[in-house]
Structures are given as C-alpha cells and as structure tokens.
N, C-alpha and C. Protein backbone atom coordinates (compact mmCIF):
# COMPACT_ATOMS: atom_id res chain seq x y z
N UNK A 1 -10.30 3.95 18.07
CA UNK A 1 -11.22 4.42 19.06
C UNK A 1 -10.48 4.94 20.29
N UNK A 2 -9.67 4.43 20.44
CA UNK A 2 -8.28 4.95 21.65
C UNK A 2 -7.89 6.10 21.89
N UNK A 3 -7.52 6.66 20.31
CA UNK A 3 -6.89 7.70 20.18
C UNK A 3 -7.55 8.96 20.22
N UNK A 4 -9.17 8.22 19.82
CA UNK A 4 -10.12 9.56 19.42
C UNK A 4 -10.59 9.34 21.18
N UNK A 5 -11.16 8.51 22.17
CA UNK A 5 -10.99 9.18 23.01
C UNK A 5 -10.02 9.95 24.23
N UNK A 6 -9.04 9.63 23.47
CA UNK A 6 -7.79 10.31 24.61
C UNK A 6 -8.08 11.85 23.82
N UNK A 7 -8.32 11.99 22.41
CA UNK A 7 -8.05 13.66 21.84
C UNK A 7 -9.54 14.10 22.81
N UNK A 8 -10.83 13.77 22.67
CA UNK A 8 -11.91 14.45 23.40
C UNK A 8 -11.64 14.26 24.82
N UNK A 9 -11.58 13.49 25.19
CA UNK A 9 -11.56 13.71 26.64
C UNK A 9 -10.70 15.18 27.30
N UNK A 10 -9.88 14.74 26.80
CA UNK A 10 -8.38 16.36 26.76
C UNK A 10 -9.04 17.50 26.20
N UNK A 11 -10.07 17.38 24.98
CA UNK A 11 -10.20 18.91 23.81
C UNK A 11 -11.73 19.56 24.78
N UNK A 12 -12.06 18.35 25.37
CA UNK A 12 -13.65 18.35 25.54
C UNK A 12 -14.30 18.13 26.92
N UNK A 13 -13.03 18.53 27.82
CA UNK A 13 -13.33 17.75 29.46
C UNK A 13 -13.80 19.42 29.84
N UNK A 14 -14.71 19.32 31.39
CA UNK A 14 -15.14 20.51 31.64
C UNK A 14 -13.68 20.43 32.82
N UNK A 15 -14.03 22.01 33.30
CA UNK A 15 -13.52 22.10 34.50
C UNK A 15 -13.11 21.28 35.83
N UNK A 16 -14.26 20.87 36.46
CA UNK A 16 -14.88 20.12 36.98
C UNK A 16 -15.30 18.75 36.74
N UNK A 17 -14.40 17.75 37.05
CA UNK A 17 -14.16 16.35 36.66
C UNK A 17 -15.85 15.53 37.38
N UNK A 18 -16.30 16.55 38.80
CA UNK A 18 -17.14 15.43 39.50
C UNK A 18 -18.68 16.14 39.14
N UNK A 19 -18.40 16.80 38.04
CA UNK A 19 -20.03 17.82 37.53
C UNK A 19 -20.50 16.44 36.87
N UNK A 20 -21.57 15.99 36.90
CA UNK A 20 -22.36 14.94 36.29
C UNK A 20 -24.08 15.80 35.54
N UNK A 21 -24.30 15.69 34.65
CA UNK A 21 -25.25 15.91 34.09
C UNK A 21 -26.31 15.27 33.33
N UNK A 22 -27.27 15.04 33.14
CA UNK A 22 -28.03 14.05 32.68
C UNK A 22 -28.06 12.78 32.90
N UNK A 23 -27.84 12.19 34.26
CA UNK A 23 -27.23 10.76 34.64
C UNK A 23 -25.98 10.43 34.18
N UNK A 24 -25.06 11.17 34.67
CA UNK A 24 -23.65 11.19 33.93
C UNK A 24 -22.96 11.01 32.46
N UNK A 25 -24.17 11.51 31.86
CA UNK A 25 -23.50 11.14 30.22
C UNK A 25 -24.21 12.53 30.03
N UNK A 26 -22.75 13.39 29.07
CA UNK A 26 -23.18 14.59 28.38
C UNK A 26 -22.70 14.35 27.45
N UNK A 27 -23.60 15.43 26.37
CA UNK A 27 -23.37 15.37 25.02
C UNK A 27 -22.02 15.48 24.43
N UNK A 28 -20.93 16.32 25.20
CA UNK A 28 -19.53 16.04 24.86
C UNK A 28 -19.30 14.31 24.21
N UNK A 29 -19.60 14.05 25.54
CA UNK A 29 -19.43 12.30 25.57
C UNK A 29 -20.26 11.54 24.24
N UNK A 30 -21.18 12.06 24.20
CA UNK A 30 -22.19 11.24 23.23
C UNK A 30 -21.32 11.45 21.82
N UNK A 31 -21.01 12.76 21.70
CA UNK A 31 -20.74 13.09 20.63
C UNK A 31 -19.59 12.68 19.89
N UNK A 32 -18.48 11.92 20.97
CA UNK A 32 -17.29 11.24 20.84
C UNK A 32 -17.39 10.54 20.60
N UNK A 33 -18.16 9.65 21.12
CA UNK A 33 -18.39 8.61 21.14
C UNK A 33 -19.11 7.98 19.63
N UNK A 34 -19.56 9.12 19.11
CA UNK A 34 -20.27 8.25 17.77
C UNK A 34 -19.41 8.52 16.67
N UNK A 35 -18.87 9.75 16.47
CA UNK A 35 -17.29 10.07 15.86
C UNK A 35 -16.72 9.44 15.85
N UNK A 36 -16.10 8.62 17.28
CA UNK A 36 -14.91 7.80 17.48
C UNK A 36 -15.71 6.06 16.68
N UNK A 37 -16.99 5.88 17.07
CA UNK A 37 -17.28 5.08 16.11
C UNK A 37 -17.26 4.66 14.39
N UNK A 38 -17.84 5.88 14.26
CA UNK A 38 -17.89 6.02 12.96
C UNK A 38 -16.00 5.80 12.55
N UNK A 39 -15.17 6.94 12.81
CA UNK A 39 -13.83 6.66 11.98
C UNK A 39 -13.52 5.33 12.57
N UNK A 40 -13.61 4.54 13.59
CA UNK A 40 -13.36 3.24 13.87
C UNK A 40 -13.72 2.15 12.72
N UNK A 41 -15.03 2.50 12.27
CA UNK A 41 -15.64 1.48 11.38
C UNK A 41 -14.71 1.83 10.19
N UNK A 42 -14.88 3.20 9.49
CA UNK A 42 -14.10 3.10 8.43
C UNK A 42 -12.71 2.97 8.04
N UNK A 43 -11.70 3.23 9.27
CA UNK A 43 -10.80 2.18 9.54
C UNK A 43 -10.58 1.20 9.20
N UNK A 44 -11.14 0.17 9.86
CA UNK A 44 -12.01 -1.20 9.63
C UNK A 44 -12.32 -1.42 7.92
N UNK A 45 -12.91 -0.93 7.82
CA UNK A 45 -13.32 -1.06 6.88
C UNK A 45 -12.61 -1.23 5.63
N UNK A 46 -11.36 -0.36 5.69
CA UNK A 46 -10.57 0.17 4.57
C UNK A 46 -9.17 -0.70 5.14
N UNK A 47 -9.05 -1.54 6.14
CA UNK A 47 -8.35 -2.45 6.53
C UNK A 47 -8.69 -3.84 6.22
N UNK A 48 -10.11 -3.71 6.18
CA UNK A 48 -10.79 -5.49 5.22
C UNK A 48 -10.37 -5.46 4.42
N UNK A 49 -10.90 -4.01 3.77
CA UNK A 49 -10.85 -4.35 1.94
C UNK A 49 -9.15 -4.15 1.36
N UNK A 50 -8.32 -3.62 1.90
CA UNK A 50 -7.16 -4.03 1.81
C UNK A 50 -6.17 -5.27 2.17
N UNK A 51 -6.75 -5.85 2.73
CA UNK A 51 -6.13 -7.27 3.27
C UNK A 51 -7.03 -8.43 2.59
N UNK A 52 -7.74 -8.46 1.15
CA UNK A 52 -8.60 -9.07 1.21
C UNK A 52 -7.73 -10.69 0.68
N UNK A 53 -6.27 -10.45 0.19
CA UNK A 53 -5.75 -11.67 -0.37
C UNK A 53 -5.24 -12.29 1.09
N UNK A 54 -5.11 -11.49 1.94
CA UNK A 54 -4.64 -12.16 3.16
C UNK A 54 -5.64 -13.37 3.82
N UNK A 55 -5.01 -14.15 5.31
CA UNK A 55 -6.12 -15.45 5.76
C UNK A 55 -6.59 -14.48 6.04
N UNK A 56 -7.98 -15.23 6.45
CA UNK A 56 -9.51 -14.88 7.25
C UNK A 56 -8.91 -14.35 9.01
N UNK A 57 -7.82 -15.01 9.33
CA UNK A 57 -7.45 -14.62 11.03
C UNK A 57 -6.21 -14.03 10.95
N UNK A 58 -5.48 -13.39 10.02
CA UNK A 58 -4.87 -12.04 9.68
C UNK A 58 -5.59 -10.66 9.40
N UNK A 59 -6.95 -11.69 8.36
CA UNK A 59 -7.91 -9.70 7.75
C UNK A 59 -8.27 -9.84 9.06
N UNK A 60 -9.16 -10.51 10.16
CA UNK A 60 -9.67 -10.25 10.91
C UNK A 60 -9.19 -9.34 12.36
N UNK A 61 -7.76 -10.09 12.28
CA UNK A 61 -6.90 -9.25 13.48
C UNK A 61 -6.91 -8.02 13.02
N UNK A 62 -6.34 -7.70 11.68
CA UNK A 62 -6.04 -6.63 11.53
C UNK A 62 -6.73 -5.80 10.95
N UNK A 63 -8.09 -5.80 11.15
CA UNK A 63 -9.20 -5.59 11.39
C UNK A 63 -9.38 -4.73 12.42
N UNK A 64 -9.05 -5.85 13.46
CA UNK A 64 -9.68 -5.37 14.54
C UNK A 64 -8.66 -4.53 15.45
N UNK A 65 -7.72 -4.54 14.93
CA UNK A 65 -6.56 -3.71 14.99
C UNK A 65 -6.83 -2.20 14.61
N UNK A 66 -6.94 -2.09 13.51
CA UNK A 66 -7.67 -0.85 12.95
C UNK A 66 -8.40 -0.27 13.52
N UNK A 67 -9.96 -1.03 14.04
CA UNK A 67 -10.81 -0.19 14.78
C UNK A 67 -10.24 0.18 15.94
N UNK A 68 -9.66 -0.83 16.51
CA UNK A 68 -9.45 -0.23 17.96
C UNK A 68 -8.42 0.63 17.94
N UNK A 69 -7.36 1.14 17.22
CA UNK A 69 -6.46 2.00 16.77
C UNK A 69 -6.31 3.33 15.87
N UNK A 70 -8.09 3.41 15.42
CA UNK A 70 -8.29 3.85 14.34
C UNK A 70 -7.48 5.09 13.91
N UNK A 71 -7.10 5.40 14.57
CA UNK A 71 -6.47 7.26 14.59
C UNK A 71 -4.86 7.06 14.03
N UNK A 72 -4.67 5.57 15.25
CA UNK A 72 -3.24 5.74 14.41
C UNK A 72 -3.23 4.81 13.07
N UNK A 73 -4.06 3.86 12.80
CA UNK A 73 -4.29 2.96 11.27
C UNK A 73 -4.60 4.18 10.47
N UNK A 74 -5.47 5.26 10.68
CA UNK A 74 -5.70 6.33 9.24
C UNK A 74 -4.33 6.84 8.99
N UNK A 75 -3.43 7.29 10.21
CA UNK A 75 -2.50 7.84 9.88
C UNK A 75 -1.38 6.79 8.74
N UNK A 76 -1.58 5.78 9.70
CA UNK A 76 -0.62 4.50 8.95
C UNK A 76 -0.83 4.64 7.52
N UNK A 77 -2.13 4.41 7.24
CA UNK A 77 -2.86 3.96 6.10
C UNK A 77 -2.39 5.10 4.93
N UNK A 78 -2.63 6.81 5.46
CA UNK A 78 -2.44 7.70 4.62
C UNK A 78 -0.79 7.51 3.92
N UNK A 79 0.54 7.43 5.28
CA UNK A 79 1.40 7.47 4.67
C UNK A 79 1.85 6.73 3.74
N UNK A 80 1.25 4.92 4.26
CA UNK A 80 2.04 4.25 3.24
C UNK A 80 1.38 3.52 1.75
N UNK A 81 0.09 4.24 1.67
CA UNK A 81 -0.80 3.87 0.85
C UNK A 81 -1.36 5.41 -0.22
N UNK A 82 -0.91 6.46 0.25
CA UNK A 82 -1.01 7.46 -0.07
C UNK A 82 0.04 8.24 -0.20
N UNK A 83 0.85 8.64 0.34
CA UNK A 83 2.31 9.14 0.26
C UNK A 83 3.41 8.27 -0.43
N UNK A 84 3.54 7.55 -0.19
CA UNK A 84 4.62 6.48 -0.94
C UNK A 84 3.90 5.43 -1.70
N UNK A 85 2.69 5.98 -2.55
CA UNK A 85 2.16 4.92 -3.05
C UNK A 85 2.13 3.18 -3.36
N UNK A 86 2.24 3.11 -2.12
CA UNK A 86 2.03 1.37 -2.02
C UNK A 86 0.51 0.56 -1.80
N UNK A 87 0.29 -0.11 -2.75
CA UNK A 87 -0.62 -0.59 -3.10
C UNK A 87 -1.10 -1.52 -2.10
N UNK A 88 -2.09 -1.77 -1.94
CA UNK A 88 -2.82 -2.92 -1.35
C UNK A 88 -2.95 -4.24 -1.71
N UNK A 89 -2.50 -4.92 -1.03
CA UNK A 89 -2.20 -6.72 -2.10
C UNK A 89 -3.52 -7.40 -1.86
C-alpha cells in the first residue's frame, strides 16, 4: 500500500497542492486508494497461502508485511517464485 501510494501521489498530484475539491477528497485519491487496496489484499493473500506450513505469528507477520508492502512483496514474489522457480513450502 506504500508503494502504490508514493507511485499516485507523484503520477496523479495536480498542480496545485492547496486546490481541495469535494471536501478534500478527489477522485484521483479515491481511485488509489481502492487499487492500492485491492493489490494490498492480494498480496496478502498470496503471502497466506504461501506460508501456510509456517506458525500462525510468522503467516501473520508476513502477512501483514505483504499488504503493507504490497508493490514491493509482488515484485519479491514474481522473482523468486516465478523466475527462479522456487516453490512455496
């Protein structure tokens, strides 16, 4: 979630930092915000189900590691689970 809002904020900021619109939330924002959710969850998600022989407060950290990292866990995830085919224990 970190990563995806440091890329919108930068891809998706207006001109004008003190323009407020609709009670300060514009759709830029909205729209990040549910993106950055969504790949957060499936992150997450694909970080449970890979850690599932691991403890309950390892899947869970790294868990929650994932979501909150999600941008750089997909990347993680692609190289060493997809590129150098290493399996999930």
């Amino acid at each position: 979630m970190l990563g995806e809002k440091f890329i919108f904020d930068n891809l998706l900021k207006s001109n004008d930092r003190e323009h407020f619109q609709n009670g300060g939330v514009s759709n830029n924002n909205t729209i990040a915000g549910i993106i950055s959710c969504i790949v957060g969850i499936f992150s997450g998600y694909l970080a449970w189900n890979c850690n599932k022989n691991s403890g309950m407060i390892a899947r869970v950290l790294v868990t929650l590691f994932a979501f909150l990292f999600s941008l750089f866990y997909l990347v993680f995830y692609f190289f060493y689970h997809k590129i150098w085919n290493i399996e999930c224990k």
